[in-house]
Protein backbone atom coordinates (compact mmCIF):
# COMPACT_ATOMS: atom_id res chain seq x y z
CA UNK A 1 -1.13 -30.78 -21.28
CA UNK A 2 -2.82 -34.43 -22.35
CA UNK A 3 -5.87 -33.76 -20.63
CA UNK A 4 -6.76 -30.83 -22.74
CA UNK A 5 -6.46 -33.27 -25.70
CA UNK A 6 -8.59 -36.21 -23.97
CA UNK A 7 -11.87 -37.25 -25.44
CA UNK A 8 -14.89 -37.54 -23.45
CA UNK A 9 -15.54 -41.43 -23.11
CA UNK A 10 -19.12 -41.90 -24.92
CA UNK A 11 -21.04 -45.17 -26.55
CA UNK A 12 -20.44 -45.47 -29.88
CA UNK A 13 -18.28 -41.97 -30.23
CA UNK A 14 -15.64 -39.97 -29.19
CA UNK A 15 -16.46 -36.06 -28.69
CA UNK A 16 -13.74 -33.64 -28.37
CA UNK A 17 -13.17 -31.36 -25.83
CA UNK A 18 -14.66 -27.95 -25.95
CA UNK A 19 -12.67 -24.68 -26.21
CA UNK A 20 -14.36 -23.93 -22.68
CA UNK A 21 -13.41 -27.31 -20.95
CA UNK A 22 -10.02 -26.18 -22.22
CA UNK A 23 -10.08 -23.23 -20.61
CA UNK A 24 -11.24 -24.72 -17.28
CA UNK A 25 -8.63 -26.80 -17.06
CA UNK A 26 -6.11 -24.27 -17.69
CA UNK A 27 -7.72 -21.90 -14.93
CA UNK A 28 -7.20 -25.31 -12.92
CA UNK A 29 -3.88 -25.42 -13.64
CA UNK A 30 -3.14 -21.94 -12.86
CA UNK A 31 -4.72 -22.08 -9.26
CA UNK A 32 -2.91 -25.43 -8.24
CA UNK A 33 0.41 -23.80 -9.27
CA UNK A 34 -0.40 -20.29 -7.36
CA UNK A 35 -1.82 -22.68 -4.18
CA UNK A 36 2.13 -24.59 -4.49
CA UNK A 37 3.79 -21.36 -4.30
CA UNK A 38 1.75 -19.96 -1.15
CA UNK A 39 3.08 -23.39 0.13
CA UNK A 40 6.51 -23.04 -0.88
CA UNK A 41 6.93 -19.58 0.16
CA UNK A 42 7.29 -20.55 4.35
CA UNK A 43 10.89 -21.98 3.07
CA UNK A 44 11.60 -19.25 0.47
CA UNK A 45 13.31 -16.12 1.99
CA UNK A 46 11.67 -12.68 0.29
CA UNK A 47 15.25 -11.51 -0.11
CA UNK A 48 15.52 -14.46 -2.98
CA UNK A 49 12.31 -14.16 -4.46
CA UNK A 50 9.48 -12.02 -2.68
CA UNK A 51 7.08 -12.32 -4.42
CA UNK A 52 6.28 -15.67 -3.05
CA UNK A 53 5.50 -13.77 -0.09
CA UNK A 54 2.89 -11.97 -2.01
CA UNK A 55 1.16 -15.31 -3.51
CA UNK A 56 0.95 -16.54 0.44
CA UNK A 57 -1.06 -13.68 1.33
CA UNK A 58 -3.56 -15.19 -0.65
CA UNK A 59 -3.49 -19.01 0.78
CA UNK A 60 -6.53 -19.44 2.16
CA UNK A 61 -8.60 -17.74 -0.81
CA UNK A 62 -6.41 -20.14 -3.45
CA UNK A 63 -7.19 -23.28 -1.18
CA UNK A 64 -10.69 -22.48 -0.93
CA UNK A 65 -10.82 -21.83 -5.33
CA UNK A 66 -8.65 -25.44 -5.64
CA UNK A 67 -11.17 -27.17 -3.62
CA UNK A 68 -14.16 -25.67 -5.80
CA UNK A 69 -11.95 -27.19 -8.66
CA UNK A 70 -12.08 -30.25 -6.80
CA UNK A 71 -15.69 -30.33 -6.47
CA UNK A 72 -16.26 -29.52 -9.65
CA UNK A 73 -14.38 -32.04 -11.76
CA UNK A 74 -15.90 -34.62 -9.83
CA UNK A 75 -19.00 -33.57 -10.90
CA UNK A 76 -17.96 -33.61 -14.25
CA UNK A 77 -16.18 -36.85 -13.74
CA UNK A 78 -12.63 -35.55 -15.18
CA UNK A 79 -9.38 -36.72 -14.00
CA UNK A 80 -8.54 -33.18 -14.24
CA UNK A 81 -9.65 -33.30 -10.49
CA UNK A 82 -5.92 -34.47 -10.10
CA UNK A 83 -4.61 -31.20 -10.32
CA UNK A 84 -6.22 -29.42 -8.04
CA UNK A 85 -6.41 -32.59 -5.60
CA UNK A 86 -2.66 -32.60 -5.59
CA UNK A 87 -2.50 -29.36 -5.11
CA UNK A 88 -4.42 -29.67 -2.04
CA UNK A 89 -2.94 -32.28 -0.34
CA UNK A 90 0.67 -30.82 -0.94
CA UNK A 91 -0.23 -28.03 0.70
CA UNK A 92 -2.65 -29.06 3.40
CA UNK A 93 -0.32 -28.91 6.47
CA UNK A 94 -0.80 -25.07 6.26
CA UNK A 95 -4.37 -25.55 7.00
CA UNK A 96 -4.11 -26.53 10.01
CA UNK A 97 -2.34 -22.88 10.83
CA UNK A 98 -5.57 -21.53 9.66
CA UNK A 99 -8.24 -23.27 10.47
CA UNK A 100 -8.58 -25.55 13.69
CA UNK A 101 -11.27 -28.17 15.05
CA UNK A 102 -9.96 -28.72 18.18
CA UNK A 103 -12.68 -31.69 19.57
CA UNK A 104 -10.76 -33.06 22.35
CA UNK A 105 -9.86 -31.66 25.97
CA UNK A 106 -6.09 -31.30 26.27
CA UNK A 107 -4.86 -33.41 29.29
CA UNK A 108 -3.09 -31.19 31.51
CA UNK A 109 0.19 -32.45 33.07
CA UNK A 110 0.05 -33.19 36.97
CA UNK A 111 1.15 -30.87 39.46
CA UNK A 112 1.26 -28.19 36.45
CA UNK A 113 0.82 -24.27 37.85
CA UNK A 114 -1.52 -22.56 34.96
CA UNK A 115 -0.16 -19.29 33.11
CA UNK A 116 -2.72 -17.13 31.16
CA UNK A 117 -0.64 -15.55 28.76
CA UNK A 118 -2.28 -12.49 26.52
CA UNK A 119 -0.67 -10.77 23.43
CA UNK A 120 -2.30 -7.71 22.28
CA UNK A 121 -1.63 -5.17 19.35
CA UNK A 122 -2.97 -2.38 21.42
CA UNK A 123 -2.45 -0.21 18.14
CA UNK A 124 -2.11 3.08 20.86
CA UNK A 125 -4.62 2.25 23.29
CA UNK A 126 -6.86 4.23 20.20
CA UNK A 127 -4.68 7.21 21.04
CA UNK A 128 -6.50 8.82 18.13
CA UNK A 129 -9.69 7.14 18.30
CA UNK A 130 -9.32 5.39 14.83
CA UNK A 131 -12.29 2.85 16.60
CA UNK A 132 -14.74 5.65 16.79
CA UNK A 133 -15.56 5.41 20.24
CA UNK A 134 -13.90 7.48 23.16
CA UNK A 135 -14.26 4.68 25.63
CA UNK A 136 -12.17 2.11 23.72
CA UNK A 137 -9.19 2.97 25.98
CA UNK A 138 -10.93 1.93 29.54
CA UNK A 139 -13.06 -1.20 27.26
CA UNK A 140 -8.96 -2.38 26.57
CA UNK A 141 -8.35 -2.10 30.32
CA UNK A 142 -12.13 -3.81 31.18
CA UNK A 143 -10.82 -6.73 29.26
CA UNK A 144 -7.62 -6.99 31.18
CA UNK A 145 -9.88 -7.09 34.49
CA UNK A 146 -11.58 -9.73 33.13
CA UNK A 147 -9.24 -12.14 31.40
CA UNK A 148 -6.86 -11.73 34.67
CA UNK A 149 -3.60 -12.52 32.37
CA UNK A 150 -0.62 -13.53 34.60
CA UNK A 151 1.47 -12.00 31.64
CA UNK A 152 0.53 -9.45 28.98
CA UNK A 153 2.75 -8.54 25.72
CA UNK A 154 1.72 -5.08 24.27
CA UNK A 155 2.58 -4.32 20.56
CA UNK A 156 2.17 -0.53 19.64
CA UNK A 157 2.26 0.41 23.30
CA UNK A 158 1.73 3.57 24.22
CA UNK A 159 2.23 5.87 27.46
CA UNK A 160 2.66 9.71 28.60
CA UNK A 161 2.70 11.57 31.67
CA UNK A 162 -0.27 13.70 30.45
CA UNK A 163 -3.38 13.14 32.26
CA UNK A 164 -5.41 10.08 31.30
CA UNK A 165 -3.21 8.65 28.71
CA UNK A 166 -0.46 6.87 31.62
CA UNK A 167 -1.08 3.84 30.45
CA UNK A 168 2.07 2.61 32.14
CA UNK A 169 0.49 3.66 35.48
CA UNK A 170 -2.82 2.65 35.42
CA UNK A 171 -1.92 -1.17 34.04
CA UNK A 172 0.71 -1.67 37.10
CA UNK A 173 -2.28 -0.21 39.46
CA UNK A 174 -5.22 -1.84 37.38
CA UNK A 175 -3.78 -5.72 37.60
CA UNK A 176 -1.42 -8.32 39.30
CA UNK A 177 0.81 -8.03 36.19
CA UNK A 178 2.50 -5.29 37.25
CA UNK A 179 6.06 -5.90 36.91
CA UNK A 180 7.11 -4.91 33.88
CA UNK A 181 9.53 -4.41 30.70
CA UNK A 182 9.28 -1.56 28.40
CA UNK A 183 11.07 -0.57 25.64
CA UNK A 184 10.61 3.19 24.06
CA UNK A 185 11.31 3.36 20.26
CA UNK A 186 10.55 6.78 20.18
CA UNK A 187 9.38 9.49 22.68
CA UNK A 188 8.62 13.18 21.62
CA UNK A 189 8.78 16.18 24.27
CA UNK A 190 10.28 14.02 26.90
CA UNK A 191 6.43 12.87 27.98
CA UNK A 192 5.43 11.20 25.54
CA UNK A 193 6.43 7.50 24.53
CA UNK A 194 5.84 4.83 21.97
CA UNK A 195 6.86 1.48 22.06
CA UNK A 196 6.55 -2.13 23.60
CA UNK A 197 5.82 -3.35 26.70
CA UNK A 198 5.81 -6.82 28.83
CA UNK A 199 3.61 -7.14 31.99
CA UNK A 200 3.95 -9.97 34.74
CA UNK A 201 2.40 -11.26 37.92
CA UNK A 202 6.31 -12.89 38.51
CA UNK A 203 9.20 -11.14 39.35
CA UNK A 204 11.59 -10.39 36.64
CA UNK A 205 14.99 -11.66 36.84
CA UNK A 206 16.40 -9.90 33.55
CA UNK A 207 15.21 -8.27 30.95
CA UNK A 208 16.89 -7.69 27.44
CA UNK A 209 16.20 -5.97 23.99
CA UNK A 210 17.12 -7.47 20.12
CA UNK A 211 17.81 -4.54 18.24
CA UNK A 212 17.18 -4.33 14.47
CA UNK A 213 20.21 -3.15 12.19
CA UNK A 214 17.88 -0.71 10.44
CA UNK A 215 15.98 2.31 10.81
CA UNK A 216 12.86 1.42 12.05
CA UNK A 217 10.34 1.63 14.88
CA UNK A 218 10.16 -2.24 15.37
CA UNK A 219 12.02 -4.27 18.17
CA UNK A 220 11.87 -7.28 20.21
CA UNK A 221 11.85 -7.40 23.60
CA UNK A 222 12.88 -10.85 26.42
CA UNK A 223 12.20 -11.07 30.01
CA UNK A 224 13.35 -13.89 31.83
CA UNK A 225 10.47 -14.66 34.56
CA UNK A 226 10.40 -16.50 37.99
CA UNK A 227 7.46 -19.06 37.73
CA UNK A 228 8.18 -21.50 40.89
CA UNK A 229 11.21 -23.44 40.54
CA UNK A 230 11.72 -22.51 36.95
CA UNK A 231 12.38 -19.50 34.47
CA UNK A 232 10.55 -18.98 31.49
CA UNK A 233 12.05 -16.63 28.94
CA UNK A 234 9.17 -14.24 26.99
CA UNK A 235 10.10 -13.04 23.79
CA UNK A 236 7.49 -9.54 23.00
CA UNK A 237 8.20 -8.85 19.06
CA UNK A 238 6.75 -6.44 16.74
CA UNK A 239 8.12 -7.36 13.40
CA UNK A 240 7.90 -4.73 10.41
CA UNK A 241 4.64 -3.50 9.08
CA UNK A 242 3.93 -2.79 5.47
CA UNK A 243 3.24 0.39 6.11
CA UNK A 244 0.12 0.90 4.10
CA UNK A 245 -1.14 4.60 4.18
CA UNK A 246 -4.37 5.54 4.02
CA UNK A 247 -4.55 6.12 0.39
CA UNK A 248 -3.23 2.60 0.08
CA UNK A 249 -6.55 1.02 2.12
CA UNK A 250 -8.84 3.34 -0.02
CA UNK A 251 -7.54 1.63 -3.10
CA UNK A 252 -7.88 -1.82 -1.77
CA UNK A 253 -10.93 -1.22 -0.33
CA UNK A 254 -12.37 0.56 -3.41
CA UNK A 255 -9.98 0.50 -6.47
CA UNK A 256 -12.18 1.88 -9.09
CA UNK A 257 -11.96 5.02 -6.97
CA UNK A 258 -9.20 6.24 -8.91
CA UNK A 259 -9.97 8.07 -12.05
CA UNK A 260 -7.96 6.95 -14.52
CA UNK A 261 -6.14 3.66 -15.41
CA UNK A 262 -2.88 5.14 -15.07
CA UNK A 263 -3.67 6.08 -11.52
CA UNK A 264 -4.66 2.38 -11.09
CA UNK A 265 -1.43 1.37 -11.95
CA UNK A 266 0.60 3.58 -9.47
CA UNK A 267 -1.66 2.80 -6.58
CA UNK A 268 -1.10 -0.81 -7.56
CA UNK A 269 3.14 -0.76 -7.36
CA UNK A 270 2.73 1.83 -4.62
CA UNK A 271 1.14 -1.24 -2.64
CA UNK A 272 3.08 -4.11 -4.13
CA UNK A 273 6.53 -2.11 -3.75
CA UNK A 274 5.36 -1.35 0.44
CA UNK A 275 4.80 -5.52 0.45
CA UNK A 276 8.12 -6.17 -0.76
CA UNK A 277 9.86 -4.22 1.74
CA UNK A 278 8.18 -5.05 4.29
CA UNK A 279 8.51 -8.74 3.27
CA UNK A 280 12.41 -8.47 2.60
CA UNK A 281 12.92 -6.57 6.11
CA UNK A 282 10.81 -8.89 8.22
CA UNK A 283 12.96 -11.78 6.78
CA UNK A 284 16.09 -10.38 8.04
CA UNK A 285 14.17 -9.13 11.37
CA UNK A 286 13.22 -12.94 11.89
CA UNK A 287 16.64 -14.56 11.60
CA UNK A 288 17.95 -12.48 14.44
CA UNK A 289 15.37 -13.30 16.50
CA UNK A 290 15.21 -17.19 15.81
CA UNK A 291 18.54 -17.09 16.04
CA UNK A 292 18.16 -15.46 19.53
CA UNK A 293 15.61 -18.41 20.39
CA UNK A 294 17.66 -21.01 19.75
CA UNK A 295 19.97 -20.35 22.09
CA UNK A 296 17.81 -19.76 25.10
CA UNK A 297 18.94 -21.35 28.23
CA UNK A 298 15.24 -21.30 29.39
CA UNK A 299 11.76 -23.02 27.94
CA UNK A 300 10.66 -20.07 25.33
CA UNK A 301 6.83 -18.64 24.95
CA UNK A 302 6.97 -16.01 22.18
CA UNK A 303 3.99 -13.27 21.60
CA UNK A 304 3.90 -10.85 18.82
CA UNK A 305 2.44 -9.18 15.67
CA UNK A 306 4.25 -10.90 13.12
CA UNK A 307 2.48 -8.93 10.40
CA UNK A 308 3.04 -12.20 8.28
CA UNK A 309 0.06 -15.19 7.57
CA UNK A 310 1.33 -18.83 8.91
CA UNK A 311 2.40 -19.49 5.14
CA UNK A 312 4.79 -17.22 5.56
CA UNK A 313 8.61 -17.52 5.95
CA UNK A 314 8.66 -15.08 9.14
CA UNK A 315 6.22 -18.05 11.15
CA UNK A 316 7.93 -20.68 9.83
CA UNK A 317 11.70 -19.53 10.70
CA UNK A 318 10.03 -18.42 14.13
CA UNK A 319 8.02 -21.43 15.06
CA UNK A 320 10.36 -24.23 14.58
CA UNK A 321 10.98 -26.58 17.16
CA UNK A 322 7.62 -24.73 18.98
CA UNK A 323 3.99 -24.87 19.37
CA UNK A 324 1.77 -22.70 17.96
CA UNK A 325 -1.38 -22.29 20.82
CA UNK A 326 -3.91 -21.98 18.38
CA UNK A 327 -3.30 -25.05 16.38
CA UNK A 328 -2.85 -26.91 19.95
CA UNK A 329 -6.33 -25.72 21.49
CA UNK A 330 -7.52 -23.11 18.83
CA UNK A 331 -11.31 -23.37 17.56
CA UNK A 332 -12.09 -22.35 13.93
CA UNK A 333 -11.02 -19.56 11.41
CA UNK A 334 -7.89 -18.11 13.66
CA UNK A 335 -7.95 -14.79 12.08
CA UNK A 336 -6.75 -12.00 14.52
CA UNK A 337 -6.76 -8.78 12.10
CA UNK A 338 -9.13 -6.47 12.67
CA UNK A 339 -9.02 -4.82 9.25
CA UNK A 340 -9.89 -4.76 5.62
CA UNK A 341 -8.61 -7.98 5.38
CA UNK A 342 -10.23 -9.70 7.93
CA UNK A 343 -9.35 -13.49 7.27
CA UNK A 344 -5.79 -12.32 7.84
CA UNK A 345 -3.85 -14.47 10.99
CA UNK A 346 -0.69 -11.87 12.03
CA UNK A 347 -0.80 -11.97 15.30
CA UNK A 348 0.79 -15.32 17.22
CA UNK A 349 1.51 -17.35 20.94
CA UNK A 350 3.90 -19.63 20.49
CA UNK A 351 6.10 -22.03 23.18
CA UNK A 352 7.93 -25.15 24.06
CA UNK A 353 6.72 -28.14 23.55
CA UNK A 354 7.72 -28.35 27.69
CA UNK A 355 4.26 -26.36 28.46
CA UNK A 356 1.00 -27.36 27.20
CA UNK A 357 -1.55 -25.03 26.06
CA UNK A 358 -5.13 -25.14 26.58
CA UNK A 359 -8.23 -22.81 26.01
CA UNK A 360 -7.02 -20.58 22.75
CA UNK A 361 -8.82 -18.00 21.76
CA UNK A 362 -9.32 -13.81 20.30
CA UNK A 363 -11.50 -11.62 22.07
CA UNK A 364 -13.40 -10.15 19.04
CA UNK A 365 -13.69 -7.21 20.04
CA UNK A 366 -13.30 -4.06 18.22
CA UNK A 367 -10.69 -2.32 20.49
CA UNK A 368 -7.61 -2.17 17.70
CA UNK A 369 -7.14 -3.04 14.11
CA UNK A 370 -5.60 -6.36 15.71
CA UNK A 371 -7.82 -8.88 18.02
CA UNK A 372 -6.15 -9.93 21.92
CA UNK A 373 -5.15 -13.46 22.39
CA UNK A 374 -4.77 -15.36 24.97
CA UNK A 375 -4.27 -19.15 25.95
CA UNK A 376 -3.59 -20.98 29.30
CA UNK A 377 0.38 -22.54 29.25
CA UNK A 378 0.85 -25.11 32.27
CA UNK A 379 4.19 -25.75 33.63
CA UNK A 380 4.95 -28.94 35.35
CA UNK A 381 6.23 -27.75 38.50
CA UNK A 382 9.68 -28.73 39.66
CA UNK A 383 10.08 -30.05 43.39
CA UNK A 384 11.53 -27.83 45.44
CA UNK A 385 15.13 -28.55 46.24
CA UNK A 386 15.52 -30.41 49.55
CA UNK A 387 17.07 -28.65 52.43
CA UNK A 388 20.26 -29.24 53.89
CA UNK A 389 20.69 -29.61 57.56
């Protein structure tokens, strides 16, 4: 606390520090030490201490408030501008999961076959129209034609035998992905099914589900594909959501809404208590499937809705030892939620280091509450084996 008690270097006097300057610093202070715990919580499991997971949330907005501390005591010419430089620099690696500046062409490895790869929240195929327009269902499948992906992991996939919602059907007669891996978490009246889904161009040589020991609707899917000479193992996971209602995104979105201050404070640990749980279940959700990763026989490329920001514990248990295709060929703010919180990155391509990724990007479109993703992997092609007379 010295620099609340410094004096202001002046000619021929020293003036004390104002009560305000005091306050400033303290404010300073306050941010650089929320900023180190959205850093710290990627190694802090929610089942220790969760609310680390809440603080992370809020990583880019603290970053952005330590750097205006930044600017500002060098305006002022204080060496409070340590704090929130320190702050900054600690914690800078997670910027990169944010925010990327890609300037340079990837080189692409020689006699490499290209695989565009798209992950996609499909949150129903707007089953019940939450986008407002009817046609959102046949825009999803007008972006498929166009992006021609060679594999495509659905999240919140949907399909019936009723008449234009087979969305099973018309994506194996719509595209070359058409072999596919589906896995139901729940289907009603014996037509009707809800769940997640892997399409591919190659042919699948086994396919496999990671259960979760819980009750829930989320699951993780791997299907081990034929891609020349080599297989590639694809990991499809939907880790738990928070499960906001829509009361909950009526108080975020307008909290004075609610009539009295009491009310306030339910709606407030209604939310916070939904974060925690989701939090603590994704963290136990995540260790099964890294674990699972790890012991792959094959080179890994992972797609999901993590429901989790990169300074999270879920991406970093996840992404070690991988690359993340957004920070390899990614281009600016990589949000991908399509929601009230719109700066929000949940939604992930990972794989080995053994491909290389090129051309990264979300179709902004509004077709979900999530954006699509896609990137270009290229495998380096094995020879053929030579044949024996």
């Amino acid at each position: 606390m010295g620099i609340l008690n410094k004096s202001i270097a002046v000619p021929g006097k020293k003036v004390k520090r104002s009560f305000l300057f005091k306050v400033i610093v303290l404010l300073t202070m306050g941010a650089a030490v929320l900023l180190l715990i959205s850093h710290a919580a990627s190694f802090i499991n929610p089942a220790v201490f969760w609310p680390a997971s809440l603080i992370a949330l809020a990583y880019p907005i603290l970053l952005l408030v330590n750097l205006l501390f930044v600017l500002y005591w060098l305006l002022v010419k204080s060496r409070a501008l340590f704090i929130s430089l320190l702050a900054v620099l600690v914690s800078f690696d997670n910027l990169q999961t944010q925010i990327q500046l890609n300037l340079f062409q990837t080189e692409v490895p020689a006699k490499s076959e290209k695989v565009r790869v798209l992950s996609f929240n499909a949150r129903l195929f707007d089953l019940y129209e939450w986008t407002g327009n009817p046609k959102t269902r046949d825009k999803i499948f007008k972006v498929l034609q166009e992006e021609l992906p060679d594999i495509i992991c659905f999240q919140e996939f949907y399909t019936s035998s009723k008449p234009n919602r087979n969305n099973l059907d018309t994506l194996v007669q719509l595209q070359r992905a058409n072999n596919h891996h589906v896995a139901y978490t729940e289907t009603l009246r014996g037509t009707d099914h809800w769940g997640i889904a892997t399409f591919s161009k190659y042919p699948i040589l086994k396919k496999g589900n990671i259960l979760f020991n819980e009750e829930t609707n989320n699951l993780c899917i791997y299907s081990d594909l034929k891609i020349g000479q080599d297989t590639v193992r694809v990991y499809n996971v939907h880790f738990q959501s928070n499960r906001f209602k829509r009361e909950d995104y009526e108080f975020l979105g307008n909290p004075n809404a609610q009539p009295t201050r009491d009310d306030k404070i339910a709606a407030s640990r209604n939310i916070i208590r939904r974060l925690q749980v989701g939090a603590v279940k994704r963290a136990r959700q995540v260790e099964v499937v890294a674990r699972h990763i790890q012991g792959s026989p094959y080179p890994v490329i992972v797609c999901g809705d993590f429901n989790d920001p990169p300074a999270s514990f879920t991406y970093n248990k996840i992404s070690k030892g991988l690359e993340d295709a957004f920070v390899e060929s990614g281009w600016g703010l990589g949000n991908t939620f399509n929601g009230l919180f719109s700066i929000l990155r949940i939604d992930y391509l990972l794989h080995d280091p053994r491909l290389v990724g090129t051309g990264y990007r979300a179709i902004r479109q509004n077709l979900s509450d999530h954006y699509p993703i896609v990137t270009d992997l290229w495998l380096k092609q094995r020879s053929a084996p030579a044949e024996i007379d």
